[in-house]
N, C-alpha and C. Protein backbone atom coordinates (compact mmCIF):
# COMPACT_ATOMS: atom_id res chain seq x y z
N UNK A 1 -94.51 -162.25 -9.05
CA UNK A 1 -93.25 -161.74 -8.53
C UNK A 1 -93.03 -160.30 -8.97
N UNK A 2 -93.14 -160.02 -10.38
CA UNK A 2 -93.13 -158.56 -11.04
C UNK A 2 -93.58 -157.32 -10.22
N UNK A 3 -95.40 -158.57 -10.32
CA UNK A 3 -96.43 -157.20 -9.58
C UNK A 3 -96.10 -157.17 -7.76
N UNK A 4 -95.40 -157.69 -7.35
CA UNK A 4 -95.18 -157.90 -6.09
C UNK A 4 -94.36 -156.86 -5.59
N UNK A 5 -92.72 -156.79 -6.64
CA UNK A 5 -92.21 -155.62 -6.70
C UNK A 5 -92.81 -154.76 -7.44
N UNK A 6 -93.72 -154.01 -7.74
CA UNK A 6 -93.96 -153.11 -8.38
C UNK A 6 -94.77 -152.32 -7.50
N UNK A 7 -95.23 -153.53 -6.32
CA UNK A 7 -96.60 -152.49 -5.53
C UNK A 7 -95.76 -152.12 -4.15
N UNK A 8 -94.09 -152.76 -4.30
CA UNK A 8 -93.49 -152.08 -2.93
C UNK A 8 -92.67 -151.00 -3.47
N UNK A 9 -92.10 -151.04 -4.91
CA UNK A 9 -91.97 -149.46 -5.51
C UNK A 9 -92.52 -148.36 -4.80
N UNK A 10 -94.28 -149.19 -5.28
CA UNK A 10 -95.80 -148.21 -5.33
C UNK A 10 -95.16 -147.18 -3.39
N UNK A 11 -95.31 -148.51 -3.58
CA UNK A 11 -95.65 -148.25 -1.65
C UNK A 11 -94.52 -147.16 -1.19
N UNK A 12 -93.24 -147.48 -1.24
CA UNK A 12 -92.08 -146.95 -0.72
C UNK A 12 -92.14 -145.19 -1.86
N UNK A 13 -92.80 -145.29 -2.59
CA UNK A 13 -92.52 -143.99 -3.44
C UNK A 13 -93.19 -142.97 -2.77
N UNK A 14 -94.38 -143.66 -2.27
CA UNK A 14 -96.11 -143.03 -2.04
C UNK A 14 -95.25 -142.40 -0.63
N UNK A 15 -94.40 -143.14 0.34
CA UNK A 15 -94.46 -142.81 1.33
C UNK A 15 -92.97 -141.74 1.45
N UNK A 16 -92.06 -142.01 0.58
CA UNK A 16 -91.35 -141.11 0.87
C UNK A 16 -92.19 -139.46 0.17
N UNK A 17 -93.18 -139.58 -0.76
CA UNK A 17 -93.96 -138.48 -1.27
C UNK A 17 -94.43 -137.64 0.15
N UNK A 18 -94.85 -138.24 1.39
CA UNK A 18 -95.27 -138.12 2.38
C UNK A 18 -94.76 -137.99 3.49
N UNK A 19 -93.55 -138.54 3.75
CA UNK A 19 -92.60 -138.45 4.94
C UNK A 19 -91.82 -137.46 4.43
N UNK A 20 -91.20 -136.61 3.40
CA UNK A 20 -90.05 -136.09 3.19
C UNK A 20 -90.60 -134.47 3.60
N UNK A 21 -91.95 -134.35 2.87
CA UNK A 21 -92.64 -132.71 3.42
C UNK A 21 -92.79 -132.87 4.90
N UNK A 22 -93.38 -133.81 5.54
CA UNK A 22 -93.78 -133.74 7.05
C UNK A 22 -92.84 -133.43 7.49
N UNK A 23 -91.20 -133.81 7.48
CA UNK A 23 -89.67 -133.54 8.18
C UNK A 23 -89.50 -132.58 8.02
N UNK A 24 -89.75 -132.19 6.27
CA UNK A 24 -89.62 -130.44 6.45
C UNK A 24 -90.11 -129.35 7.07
N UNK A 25 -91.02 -130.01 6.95
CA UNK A 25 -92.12 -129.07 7.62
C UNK A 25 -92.07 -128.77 9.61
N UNK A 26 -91.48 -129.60 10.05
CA UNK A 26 -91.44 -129.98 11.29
C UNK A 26 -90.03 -129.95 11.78
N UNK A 27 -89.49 -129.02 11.10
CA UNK A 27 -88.24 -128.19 11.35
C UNK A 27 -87.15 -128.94 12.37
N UNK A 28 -87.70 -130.27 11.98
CA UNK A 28 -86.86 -131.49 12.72
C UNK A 28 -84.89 -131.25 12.62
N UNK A 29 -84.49 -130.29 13.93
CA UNK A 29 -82.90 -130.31 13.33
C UNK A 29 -82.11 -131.26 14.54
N UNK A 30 -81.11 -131.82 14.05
CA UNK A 30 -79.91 -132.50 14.80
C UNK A 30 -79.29 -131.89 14.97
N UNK A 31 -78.16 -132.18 16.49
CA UNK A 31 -77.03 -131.42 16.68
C UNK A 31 -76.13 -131.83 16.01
N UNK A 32 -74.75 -131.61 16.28
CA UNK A 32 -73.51 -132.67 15.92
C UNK A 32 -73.36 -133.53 16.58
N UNK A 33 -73.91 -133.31 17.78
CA UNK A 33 -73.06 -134.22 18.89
C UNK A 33 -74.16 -135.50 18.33
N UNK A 34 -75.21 -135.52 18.68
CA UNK A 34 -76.46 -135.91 18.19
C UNK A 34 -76.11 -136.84 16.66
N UNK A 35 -76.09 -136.03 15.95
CA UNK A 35 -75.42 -136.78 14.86
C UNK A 35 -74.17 -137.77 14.74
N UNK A 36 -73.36 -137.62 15.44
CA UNK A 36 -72.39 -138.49 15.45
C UNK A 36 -72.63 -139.81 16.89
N UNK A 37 -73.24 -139.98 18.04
CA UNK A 37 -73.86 -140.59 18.60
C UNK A 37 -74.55 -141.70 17.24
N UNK A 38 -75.47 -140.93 16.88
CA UNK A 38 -75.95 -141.89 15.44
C UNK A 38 -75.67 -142.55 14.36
N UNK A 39 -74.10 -141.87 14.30
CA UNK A 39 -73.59 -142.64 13.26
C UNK A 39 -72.47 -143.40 13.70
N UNK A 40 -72.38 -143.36 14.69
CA UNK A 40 -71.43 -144.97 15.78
C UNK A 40 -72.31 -145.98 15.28
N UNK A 41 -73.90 -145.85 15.16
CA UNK A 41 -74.19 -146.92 15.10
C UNK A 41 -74.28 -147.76 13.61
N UNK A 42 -73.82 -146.96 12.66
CA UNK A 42 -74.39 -147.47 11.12
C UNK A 42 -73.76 -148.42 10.74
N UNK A 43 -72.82 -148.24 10.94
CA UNK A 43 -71.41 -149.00 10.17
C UNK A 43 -71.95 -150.74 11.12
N UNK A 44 -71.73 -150.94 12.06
CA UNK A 44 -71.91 -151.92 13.32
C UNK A 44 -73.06 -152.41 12.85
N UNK A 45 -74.42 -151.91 12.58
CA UNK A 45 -75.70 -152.63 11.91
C UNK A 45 -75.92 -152.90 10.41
N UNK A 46 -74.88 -152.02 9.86
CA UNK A 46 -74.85 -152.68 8.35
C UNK A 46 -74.40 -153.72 7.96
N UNK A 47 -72.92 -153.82 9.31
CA UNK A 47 -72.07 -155.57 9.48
C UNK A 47 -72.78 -156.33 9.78
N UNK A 48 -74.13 -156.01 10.49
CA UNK A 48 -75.01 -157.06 11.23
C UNK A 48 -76.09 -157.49 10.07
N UNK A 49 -76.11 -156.58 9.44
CA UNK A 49 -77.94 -157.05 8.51
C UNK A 49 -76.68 -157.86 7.71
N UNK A 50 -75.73 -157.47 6.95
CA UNK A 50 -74.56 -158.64 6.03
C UNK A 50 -74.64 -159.81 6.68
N UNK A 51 -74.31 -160.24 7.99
CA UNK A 51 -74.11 -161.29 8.27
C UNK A 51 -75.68 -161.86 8.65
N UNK A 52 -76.37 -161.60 8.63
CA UNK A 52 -77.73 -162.30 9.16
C UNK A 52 -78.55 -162.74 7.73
N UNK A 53 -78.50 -161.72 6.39
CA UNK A 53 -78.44 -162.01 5.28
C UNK A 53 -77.60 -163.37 5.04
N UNK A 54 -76.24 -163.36 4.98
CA UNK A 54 -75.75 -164.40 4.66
C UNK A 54 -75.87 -165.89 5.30
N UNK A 55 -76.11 -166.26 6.63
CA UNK A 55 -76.97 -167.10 7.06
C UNK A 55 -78.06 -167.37 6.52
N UNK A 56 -78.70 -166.40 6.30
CA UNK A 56 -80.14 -166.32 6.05
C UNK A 56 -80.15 -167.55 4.17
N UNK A 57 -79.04 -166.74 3.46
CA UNK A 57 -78.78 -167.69 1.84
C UNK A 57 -78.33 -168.61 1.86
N UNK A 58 -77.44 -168.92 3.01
CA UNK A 58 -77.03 -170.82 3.31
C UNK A 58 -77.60 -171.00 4.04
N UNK A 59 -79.06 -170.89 4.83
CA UNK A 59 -80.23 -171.96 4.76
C UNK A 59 -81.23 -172.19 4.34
């Protein structure tokens, strides 16, 4: 269980080491409008992963 989390640490560290220069680098910019389109959606899928989680622990 330890080493299980330890190698998705590994994993998730390795890759933000790797995804965070490529974005920079790739002068990736958002608008506002753009940005807020995107964030209608956060709030609405964060209620959703909560409730599918909680199903998910009472069965």
């Amino acid at each position: 269980m330890f080493l299980t989390v330890l190698i998705i640490l590994g994993v998730l560290i390795i890759a933000l080491l790797i995804v965070v220069p490529l974005l920079e680098r790739s002068n990736f910019r958002m608008s506002n409008q753009q940005m807020s389109k995107m964030s209608r959606w956060i709030l609405p899928l964060v209620m959703l992963m909560v409730v599918i989680q909680l199903i998910m622990y009472y069965m």
